[in-house]
C-alpha atoms as a PDB file:
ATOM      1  CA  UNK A   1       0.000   0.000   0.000  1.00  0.00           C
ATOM      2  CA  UNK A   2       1.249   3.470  -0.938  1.00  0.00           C
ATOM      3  CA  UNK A   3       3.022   5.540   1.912  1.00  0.00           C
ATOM      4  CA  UNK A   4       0.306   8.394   0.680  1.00  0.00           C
ATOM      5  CA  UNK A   5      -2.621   6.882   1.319  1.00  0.00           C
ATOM      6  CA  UNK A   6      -4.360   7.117   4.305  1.00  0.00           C
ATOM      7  CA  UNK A   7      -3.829   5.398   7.495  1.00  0.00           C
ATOM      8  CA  UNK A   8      -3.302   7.992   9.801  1.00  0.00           C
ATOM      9  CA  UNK A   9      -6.664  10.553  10.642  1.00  0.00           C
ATOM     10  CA  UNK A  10      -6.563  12.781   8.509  1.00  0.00           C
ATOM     11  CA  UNK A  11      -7.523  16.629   8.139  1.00  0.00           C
ATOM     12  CA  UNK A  12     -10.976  17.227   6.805  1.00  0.00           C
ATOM     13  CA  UNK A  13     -12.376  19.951   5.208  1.00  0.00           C
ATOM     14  CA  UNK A  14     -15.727  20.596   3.553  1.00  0.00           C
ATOM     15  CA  UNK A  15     -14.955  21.634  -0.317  1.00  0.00           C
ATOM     16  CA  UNK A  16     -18.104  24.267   0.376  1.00  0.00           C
ATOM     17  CA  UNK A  17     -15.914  26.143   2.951  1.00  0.00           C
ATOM     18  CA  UNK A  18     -12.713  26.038   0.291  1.00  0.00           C
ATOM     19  CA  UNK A  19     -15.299  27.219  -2.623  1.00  0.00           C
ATOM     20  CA  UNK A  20     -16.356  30.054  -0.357  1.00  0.00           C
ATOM     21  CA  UNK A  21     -12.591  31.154   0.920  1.00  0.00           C
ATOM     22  CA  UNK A  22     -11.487  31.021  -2.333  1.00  0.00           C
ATOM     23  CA  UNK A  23      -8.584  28.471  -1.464  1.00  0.00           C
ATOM     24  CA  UNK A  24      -8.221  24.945  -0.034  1.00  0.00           C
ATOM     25  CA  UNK A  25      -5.438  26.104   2.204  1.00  0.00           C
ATOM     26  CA  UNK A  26      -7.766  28.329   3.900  1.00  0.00           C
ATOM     27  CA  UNK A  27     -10.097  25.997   4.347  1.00  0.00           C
ATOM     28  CA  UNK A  28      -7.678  23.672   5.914  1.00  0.00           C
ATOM     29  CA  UNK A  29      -6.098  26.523   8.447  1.00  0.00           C
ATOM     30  CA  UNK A  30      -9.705  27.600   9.967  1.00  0.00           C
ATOM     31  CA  UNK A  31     -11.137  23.979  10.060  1.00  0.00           C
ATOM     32  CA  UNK A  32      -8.059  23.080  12.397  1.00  0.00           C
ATOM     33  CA  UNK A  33      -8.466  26.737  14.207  1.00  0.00           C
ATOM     34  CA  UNK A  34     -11.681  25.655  14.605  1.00  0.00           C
ATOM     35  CA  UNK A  35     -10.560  21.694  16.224  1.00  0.00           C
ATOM     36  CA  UNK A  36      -8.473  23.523  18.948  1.00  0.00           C
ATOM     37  CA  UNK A  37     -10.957  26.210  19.651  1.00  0.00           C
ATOM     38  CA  UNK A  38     -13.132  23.387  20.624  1.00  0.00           C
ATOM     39  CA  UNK A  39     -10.480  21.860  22.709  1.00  0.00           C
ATOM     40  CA  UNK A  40      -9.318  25.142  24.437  1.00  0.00           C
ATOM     41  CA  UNK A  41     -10.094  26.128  28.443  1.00  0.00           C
ATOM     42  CA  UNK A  42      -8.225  29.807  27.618  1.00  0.00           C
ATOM     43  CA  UNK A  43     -11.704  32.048  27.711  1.00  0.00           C
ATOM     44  CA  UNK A  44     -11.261  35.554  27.616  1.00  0.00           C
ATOM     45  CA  UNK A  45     -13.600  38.216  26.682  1.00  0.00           C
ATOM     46  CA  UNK A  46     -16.805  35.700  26.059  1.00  0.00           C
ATOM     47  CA  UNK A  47     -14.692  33.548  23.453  1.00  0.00           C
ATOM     48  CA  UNK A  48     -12.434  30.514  23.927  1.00  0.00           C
ATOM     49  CA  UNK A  49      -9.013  31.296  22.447  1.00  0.00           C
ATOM     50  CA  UNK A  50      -5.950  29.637  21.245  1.00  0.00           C
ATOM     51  CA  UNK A  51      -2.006  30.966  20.733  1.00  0.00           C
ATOM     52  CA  UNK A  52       0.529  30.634  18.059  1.00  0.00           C
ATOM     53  CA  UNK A  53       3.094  31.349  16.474  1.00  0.00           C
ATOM     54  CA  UNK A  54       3.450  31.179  12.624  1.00  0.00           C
ATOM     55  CA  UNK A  55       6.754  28.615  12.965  1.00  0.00           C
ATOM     56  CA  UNK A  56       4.268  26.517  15.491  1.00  0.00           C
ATOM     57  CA  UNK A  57       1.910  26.801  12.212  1.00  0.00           C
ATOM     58  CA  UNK A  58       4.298  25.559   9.991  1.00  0.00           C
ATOM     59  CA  UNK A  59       4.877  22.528  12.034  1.00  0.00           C
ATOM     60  CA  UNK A  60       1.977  21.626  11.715  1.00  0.00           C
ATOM     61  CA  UNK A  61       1.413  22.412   7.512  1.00  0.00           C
ATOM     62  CA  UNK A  62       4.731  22.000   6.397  1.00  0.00           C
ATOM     63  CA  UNK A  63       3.946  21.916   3.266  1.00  0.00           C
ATOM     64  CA  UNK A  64       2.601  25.556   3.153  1.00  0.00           C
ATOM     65  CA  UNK A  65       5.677  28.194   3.890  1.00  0.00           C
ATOM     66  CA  UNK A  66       5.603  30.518   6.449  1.00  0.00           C
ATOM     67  CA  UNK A  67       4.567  33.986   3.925  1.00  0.00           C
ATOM     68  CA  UNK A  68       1.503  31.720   2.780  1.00  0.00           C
ATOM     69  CA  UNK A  69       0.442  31.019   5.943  1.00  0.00           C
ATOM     70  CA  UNK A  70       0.906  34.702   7.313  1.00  0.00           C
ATOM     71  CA  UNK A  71      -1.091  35.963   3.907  1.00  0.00           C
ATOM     72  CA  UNK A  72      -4.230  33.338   5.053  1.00  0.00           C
ATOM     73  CA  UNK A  73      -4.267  34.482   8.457  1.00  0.00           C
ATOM     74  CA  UNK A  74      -4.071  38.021   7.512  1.00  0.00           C
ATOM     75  CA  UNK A  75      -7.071  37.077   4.712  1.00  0.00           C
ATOM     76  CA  UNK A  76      -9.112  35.631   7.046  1.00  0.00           C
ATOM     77  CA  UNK A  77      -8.615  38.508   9.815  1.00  0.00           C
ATOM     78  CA  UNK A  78      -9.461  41.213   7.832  1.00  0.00           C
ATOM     79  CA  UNK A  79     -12.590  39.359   5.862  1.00  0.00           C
ATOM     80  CA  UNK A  80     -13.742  39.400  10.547  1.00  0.00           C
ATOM     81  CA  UNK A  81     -13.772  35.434  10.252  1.00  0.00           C
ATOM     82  CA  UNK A  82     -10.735  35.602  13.004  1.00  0.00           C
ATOM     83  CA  UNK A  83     -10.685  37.958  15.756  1.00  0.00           C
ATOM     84  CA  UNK A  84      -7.272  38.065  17.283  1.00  0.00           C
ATOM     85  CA  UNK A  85      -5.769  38.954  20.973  1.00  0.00           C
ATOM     86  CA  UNK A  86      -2.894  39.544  22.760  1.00  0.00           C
ATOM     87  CA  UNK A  87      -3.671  37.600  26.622  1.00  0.00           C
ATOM     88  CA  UNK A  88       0.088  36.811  27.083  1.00  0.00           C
ATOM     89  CA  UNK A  89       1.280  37.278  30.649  1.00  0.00           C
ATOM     90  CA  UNK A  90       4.338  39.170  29.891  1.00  0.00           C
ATOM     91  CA  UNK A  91       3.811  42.453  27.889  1.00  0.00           C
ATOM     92  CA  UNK A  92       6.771  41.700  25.605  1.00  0.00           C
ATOM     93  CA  UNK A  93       5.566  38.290  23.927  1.00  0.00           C
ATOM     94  CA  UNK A  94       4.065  39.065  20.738  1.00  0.00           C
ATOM     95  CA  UNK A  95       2.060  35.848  20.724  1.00  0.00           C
ATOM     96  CA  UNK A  96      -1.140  35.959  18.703  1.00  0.00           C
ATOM     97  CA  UNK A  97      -4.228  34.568  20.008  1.00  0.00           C
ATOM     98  CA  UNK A  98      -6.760  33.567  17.564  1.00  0.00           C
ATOM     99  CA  UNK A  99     -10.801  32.895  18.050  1.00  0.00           C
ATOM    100  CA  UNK A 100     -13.441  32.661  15.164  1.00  0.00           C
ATOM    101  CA  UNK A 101     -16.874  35.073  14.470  1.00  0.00           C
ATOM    102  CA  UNK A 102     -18.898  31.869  14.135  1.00  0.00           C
ATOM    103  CA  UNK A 103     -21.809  34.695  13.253  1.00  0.00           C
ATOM    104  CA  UNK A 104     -19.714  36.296  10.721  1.00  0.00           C
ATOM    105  CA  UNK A 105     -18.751  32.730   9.076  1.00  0.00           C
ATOM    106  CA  UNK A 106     -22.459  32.255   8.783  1.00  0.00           C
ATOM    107  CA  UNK A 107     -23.167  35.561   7.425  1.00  0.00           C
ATOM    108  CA  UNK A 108     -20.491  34.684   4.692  1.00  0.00           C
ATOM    109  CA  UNK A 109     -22.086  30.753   4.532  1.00  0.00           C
ATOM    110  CA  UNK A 110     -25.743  32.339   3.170  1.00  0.00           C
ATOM    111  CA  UNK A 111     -24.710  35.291   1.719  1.00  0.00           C
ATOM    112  CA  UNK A 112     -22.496  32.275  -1.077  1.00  0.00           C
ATOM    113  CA  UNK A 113     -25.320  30.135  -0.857  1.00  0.00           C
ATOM    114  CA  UNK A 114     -27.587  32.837  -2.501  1.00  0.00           C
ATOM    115  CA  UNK A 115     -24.875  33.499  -4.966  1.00  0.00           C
ATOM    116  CA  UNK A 116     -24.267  30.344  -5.735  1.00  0.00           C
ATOM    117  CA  UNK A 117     -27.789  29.860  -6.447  1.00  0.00           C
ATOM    118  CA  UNK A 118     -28.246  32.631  -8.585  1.00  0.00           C
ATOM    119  CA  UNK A 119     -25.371  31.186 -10.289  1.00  0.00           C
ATOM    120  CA  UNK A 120     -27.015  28.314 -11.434  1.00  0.00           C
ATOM    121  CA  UNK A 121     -30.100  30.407 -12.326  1.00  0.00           C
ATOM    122  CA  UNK A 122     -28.344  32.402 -14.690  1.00  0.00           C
ATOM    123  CA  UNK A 123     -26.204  29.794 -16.013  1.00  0.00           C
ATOM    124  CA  UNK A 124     -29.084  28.106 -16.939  1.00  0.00           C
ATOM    125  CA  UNK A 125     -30.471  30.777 -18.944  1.00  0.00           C
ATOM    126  CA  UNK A 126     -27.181  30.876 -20.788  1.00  0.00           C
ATOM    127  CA  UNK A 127     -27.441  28.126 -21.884  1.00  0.00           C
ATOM    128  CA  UNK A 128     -30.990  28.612 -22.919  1.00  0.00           C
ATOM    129  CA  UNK A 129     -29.387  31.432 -25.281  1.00  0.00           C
ATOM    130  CA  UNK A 130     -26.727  29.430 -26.635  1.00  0.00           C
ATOM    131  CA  UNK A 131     -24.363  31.682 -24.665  1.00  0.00           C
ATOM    132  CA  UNK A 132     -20.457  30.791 -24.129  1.00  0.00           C
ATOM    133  CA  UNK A 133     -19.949  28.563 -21.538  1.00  0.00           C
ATOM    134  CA  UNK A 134     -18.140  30.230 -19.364  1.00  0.00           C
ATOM    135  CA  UNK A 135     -21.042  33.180 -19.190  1.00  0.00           C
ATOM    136  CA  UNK A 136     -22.976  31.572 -16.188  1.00  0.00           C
ATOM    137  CA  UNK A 137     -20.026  30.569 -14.362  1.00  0.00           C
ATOM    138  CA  UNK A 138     -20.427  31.986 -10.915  1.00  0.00           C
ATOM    139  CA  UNK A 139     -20.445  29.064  -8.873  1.00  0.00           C
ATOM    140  CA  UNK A 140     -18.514  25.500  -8.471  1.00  0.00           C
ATOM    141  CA  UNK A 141     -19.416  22.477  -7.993  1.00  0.00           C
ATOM    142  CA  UNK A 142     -18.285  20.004  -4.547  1.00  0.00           C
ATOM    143  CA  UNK A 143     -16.375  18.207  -7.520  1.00  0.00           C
ATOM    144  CA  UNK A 144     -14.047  21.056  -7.904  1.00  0.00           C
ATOM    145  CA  UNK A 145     -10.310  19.528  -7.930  1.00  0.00           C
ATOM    146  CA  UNK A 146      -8.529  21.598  -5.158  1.00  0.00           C
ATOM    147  CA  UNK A 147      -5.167  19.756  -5.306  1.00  0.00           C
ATOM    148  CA  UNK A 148      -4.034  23.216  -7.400  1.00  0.00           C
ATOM    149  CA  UNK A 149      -5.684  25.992  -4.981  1.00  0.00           C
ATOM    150  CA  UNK A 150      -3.172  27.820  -2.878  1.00  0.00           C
ATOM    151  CA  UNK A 151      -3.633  30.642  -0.544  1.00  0.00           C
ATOM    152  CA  UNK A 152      -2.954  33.022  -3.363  1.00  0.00           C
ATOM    153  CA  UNK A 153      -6.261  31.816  -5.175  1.00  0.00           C
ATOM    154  CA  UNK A 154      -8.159  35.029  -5.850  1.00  0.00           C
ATOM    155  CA  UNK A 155     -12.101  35.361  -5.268  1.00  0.00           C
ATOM    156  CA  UNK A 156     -13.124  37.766  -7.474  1.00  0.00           C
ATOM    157  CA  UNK A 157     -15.627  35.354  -8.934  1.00  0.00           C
ATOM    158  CA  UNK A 158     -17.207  35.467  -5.317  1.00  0.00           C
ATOM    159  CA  UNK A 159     -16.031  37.887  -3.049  1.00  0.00           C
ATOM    160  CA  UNK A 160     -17.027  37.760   0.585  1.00  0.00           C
ATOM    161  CA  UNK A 161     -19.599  40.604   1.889  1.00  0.00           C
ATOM    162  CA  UNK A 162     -17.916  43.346   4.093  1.00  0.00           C
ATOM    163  CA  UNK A 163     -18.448  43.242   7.580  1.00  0.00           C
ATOM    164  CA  UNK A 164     -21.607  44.924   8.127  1.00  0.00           C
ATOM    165  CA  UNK A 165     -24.161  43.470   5.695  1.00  0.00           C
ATOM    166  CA  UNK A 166     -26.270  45.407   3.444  1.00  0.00           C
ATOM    167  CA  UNK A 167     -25.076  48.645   5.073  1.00  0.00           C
ATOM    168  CA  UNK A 168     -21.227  48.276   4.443  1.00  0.00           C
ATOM    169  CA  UNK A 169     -19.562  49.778   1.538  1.00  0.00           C
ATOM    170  CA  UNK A 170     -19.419  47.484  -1.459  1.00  0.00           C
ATOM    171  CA  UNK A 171     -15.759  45.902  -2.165  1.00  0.00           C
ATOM    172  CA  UNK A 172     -14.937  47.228   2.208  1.00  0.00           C
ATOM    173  CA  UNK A 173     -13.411  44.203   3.966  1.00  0.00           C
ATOM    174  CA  UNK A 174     -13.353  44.938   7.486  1.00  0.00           C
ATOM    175  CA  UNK A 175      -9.855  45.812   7.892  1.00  0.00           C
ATOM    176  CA  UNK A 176     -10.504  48.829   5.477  1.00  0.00           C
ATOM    177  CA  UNK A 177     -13.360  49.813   7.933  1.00  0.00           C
ATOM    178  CA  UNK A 178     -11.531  50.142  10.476  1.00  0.00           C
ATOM    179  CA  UNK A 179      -8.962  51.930   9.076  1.00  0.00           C
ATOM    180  CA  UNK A 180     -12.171  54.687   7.854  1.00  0.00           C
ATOM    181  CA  UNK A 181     -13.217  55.082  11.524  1.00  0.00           C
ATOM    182  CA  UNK A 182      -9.504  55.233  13.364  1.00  0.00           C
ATOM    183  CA  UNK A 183      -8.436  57.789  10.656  1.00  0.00           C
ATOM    184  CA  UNK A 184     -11.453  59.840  10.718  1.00  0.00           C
ATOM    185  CA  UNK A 185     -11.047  59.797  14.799  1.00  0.00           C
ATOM    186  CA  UNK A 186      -7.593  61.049  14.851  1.00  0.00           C
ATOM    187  CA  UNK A 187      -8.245  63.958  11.808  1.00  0.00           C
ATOM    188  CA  UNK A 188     -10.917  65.510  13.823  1.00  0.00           C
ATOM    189  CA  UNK A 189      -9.413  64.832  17.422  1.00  0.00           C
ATOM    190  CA  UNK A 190      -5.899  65.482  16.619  1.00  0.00           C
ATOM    191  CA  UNK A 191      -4.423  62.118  17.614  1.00  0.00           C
ATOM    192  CA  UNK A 192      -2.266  59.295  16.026  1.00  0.00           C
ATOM    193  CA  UNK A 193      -4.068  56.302  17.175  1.00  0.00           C
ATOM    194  CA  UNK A 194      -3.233  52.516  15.087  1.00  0.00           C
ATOM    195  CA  UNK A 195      -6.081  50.917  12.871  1.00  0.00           C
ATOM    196  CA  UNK A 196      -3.914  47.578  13.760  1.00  0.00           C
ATOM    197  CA  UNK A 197      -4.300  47.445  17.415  1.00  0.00           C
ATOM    198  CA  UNK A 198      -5.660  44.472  18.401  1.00  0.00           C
ATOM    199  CA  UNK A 199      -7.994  46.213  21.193  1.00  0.00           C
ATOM    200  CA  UNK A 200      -9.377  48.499  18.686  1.00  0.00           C
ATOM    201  CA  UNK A 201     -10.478  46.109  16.266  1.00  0.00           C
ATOM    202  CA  UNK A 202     -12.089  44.042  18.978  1.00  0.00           C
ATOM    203  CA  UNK A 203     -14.491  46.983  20.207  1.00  0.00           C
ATOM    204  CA  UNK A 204     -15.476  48.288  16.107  1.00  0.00           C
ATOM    205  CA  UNK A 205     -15.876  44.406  15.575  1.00  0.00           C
ATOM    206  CA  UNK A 206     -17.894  43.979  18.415  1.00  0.00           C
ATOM    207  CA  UNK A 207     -20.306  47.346  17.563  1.00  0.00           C
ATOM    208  CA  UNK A 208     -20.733  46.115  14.135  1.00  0.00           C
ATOM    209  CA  UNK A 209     -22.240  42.729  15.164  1.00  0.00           C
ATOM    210  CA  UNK A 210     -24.880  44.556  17.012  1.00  0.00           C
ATOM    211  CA  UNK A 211     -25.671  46.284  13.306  1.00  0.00           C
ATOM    212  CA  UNK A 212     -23.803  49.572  13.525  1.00  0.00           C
ATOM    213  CA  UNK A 213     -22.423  51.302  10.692  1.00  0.00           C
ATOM    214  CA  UNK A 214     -18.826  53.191   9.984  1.00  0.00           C
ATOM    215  CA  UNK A 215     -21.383  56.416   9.731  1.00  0.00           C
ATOM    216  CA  UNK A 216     -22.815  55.855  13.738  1.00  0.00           C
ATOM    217  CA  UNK A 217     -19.029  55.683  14.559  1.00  0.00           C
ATOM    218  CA  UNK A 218     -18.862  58.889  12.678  1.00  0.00           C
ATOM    219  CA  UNK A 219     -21.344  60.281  14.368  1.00  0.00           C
ATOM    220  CA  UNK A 220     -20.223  59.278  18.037  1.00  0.00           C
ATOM    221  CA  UNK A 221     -17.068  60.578  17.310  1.00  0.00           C
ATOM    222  CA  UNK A 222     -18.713  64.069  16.308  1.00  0.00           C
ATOM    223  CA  UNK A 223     -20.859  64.076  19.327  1.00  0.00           C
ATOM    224  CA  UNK A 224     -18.447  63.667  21.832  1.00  0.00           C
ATOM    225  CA  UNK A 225     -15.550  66.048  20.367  1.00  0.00           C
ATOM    226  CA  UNK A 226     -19.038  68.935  21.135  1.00  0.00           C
ATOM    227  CA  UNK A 227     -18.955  67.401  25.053  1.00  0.00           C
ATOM    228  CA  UNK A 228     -15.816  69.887  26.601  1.00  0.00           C
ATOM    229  CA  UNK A 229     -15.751  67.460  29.748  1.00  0.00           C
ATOM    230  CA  UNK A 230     -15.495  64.334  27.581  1.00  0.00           C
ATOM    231  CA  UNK A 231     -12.206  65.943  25.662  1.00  0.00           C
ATOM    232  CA  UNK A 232     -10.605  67.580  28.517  1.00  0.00           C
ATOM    233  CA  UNK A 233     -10.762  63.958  30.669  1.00  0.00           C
ATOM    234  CA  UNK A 234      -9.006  62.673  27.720  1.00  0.00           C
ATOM    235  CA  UNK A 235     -11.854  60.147  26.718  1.00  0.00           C
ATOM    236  CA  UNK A 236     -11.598  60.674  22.964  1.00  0.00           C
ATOM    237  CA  UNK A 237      -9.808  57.105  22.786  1.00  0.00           C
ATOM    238  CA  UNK A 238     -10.793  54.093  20.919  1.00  0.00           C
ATOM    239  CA  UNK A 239     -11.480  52.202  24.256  1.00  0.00           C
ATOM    240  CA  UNK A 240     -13.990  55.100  25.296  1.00  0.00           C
ATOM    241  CA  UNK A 241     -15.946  56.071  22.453  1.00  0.00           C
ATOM    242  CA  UNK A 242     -16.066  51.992  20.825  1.00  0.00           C
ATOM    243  CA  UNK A 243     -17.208  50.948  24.438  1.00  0.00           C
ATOM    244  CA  UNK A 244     -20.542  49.386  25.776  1.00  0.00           C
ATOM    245  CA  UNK A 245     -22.172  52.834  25.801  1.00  0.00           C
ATOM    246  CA  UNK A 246     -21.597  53.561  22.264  1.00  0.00           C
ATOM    247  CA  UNK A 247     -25.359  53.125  21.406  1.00  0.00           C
ATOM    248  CA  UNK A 248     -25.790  55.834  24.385  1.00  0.00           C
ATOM    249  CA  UNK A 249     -23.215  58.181  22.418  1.00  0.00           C
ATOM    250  CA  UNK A 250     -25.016  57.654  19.529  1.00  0.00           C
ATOM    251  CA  UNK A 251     -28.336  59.076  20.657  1.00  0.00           C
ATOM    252  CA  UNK A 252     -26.993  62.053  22.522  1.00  0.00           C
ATOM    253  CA  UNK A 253     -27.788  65.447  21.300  1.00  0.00           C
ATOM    254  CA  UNK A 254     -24.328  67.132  20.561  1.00  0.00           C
ATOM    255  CA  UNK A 255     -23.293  69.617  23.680  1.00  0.00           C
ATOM    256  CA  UNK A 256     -21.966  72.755  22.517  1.00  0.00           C
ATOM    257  CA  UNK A 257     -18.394  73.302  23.163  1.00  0.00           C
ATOM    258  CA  UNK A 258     -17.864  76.462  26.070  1.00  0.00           C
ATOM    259  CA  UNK A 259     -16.474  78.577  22.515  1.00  0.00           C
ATOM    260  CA  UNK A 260     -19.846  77.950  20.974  1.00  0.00           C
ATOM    261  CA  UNK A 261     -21.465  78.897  24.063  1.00  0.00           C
ATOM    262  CA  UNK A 262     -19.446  82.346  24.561  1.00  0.00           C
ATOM    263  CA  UNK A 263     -20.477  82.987  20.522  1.00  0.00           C
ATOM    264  CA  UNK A 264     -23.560  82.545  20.967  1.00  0.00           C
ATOM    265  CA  UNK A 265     -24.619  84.729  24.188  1.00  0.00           C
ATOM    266  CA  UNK A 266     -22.103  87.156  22.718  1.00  0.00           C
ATOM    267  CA  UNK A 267     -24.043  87.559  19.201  1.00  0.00           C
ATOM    268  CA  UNK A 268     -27.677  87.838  21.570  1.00  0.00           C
ATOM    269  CA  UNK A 269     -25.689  90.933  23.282  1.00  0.00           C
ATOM    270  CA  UNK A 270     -24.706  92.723  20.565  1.00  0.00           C
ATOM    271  CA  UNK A 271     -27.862  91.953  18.750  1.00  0.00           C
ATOM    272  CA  UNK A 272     -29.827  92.845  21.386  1.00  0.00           C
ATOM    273  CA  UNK A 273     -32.304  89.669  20.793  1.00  0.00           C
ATOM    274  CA  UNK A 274     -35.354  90.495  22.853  1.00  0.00           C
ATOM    275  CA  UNK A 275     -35.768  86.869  24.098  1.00  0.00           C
ATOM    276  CA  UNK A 276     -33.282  84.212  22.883  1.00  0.00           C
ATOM    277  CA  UNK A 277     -33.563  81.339  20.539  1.00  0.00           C
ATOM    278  CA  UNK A 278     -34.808  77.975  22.519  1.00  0.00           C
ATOM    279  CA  UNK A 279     -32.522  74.614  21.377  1.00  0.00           C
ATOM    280  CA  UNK A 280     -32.545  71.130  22.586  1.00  0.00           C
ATOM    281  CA  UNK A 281     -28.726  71.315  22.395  1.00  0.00           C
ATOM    282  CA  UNK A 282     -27.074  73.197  25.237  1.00  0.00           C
ATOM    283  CA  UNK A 283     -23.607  73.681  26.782  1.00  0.00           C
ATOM    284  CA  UNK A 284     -23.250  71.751  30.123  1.00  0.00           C
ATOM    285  CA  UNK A 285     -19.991  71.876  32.385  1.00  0.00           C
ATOM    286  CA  UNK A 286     -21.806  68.815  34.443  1.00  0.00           C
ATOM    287  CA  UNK A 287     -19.704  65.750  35.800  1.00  0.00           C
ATOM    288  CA  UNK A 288     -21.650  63.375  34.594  1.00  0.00           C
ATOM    289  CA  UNK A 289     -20.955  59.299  35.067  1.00  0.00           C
ATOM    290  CA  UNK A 290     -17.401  58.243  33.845  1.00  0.00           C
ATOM    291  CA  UNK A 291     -17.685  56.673  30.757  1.00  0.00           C
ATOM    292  CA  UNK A 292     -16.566  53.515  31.492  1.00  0.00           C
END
């Protein structure tokens, strides 16, 4: 009997989940994130999490080299399938800890069923019209010979849905998200915070599963650079704003900042108003509940 074959338990993989990453590889890497996960006691942060490092990966697909397996990782973090951590004990090891969206896989599971079944629907009706084969071509079949897919495998034929659903941007993975909301937060606040940091990403990930958009963190981040006790405390941080009382920021009416305030009962002075304008958004100096 060949030395190939198998004798040994193997690793399985659904060809559905390598259709729908675009590569077999990647397929192969989540399914056996997925068979630790299962076997891990490390819970942080309502998920159970595993550690590794990328020469730890190798070991264990030695066939794949160490840039191919950085480049799936890296895929499959920014598409939101993999959240990652840093839970190491001391502050120096660079250890990545990985955990999966299960929601977010099965946003990305129906959203290629439906195109794979409008595939079908329309290559049918190609070949109603006689058209060229390859017209109708949108999705594969389970027979699809994988023994050539790499990591590199592009998916234009299918790409994955941003994070966010019908609301996202088209073509926005959720790395690029990100990157929209920390950039528009230090533009208008003046700071230099990373779209990379591990903490960050958690909390945007986190608000976007509940449904909220790049435009709500927008809009937070306006409110609160109107709230002069918010900025002074130095709460216009990622950690702050992203937080469990986003929704809260959200729905505020924006304060006016103490400048605002000064213009404004200066221009009723020298106008003389007789009585002045009522609005439902006024300056407040109050101490109000820390925002943590």
């Amino acid at each position: 009997m060949s030395r190939l074959l198998l004798d040994d338990y193997p690793i399985l993989f659904l060809p559905k989940l390598a259709e729908m990453l675009g590569s077999s590889d990647r397929a192969l890497l989540l399914q056996q994130i997925h068979y630790w996960i299962e076997r891990s006691e490390k819970y942080y942060d309502g998920h159970k999490w595993i550690y590794n490092t990328i020469k730890n990966w190798h070991k264990q697909f030695n066939w794949i080299s160490e840039r191919t397996l950085r480049s799936i990782l890296k895929y499959l973090e920014d598409e939101g399938i993999l959240l990652t951590g840093n839970y190491n004990k001391l502050k120096f090891d660079r250890t990545k800890w990985y955990t999966i969206d299960y929601d977010r896989l099965e946003e990305l599971t129906n959203a290629f069923g439906n195109s794979c079944r409008m595939g079908k629907e329309n290559s049918a009706e190609s070949n109603r019209k006689k058209l060229p084969k390859e017209t109708g071509k949108i999705c594969q079949t389970n027979t699809r010979d994988y023994s050539e897919t790499s990591s590199e495998t592009n998916t234009k034929e299918h790409p994955l849905p941003p994070k966010g659903g019908a609301q996202a941007q088209p073509g926005h993975t959720f790395s690029d998200q990100v990157k929209e909301i920390v950039d528009y937060l230090n533009e208008k606040a003046g700071k230099h915070y990373k779209a990379k940091t591990d903490k960050t990403k958690r909390l945007i990930h986190a608000r976007m599963k509940e449904g909220f958009t790049v435009s709500d963190f927008k809009k937070v981040i306006d409110n609160k650079l109107h709230d002069d006790w918010f900025v002074k405390k130095g709460f216009m941080r990622p950690e702050t704003l992203f937080g469990t009382k986003f929704e809260g920021y959200l729905n505020e009416t924006p304060k006016k900042t103490f400048k605002e305030a000064q213009e404004e009962r200066y221009s009723k002075d020298f106008w003389g108003n007789e009585q002045p304008t009522t609005s439902t958004s006024t300056f407040s100096q109050d101490d109000g509940d820390v925002p943590f």
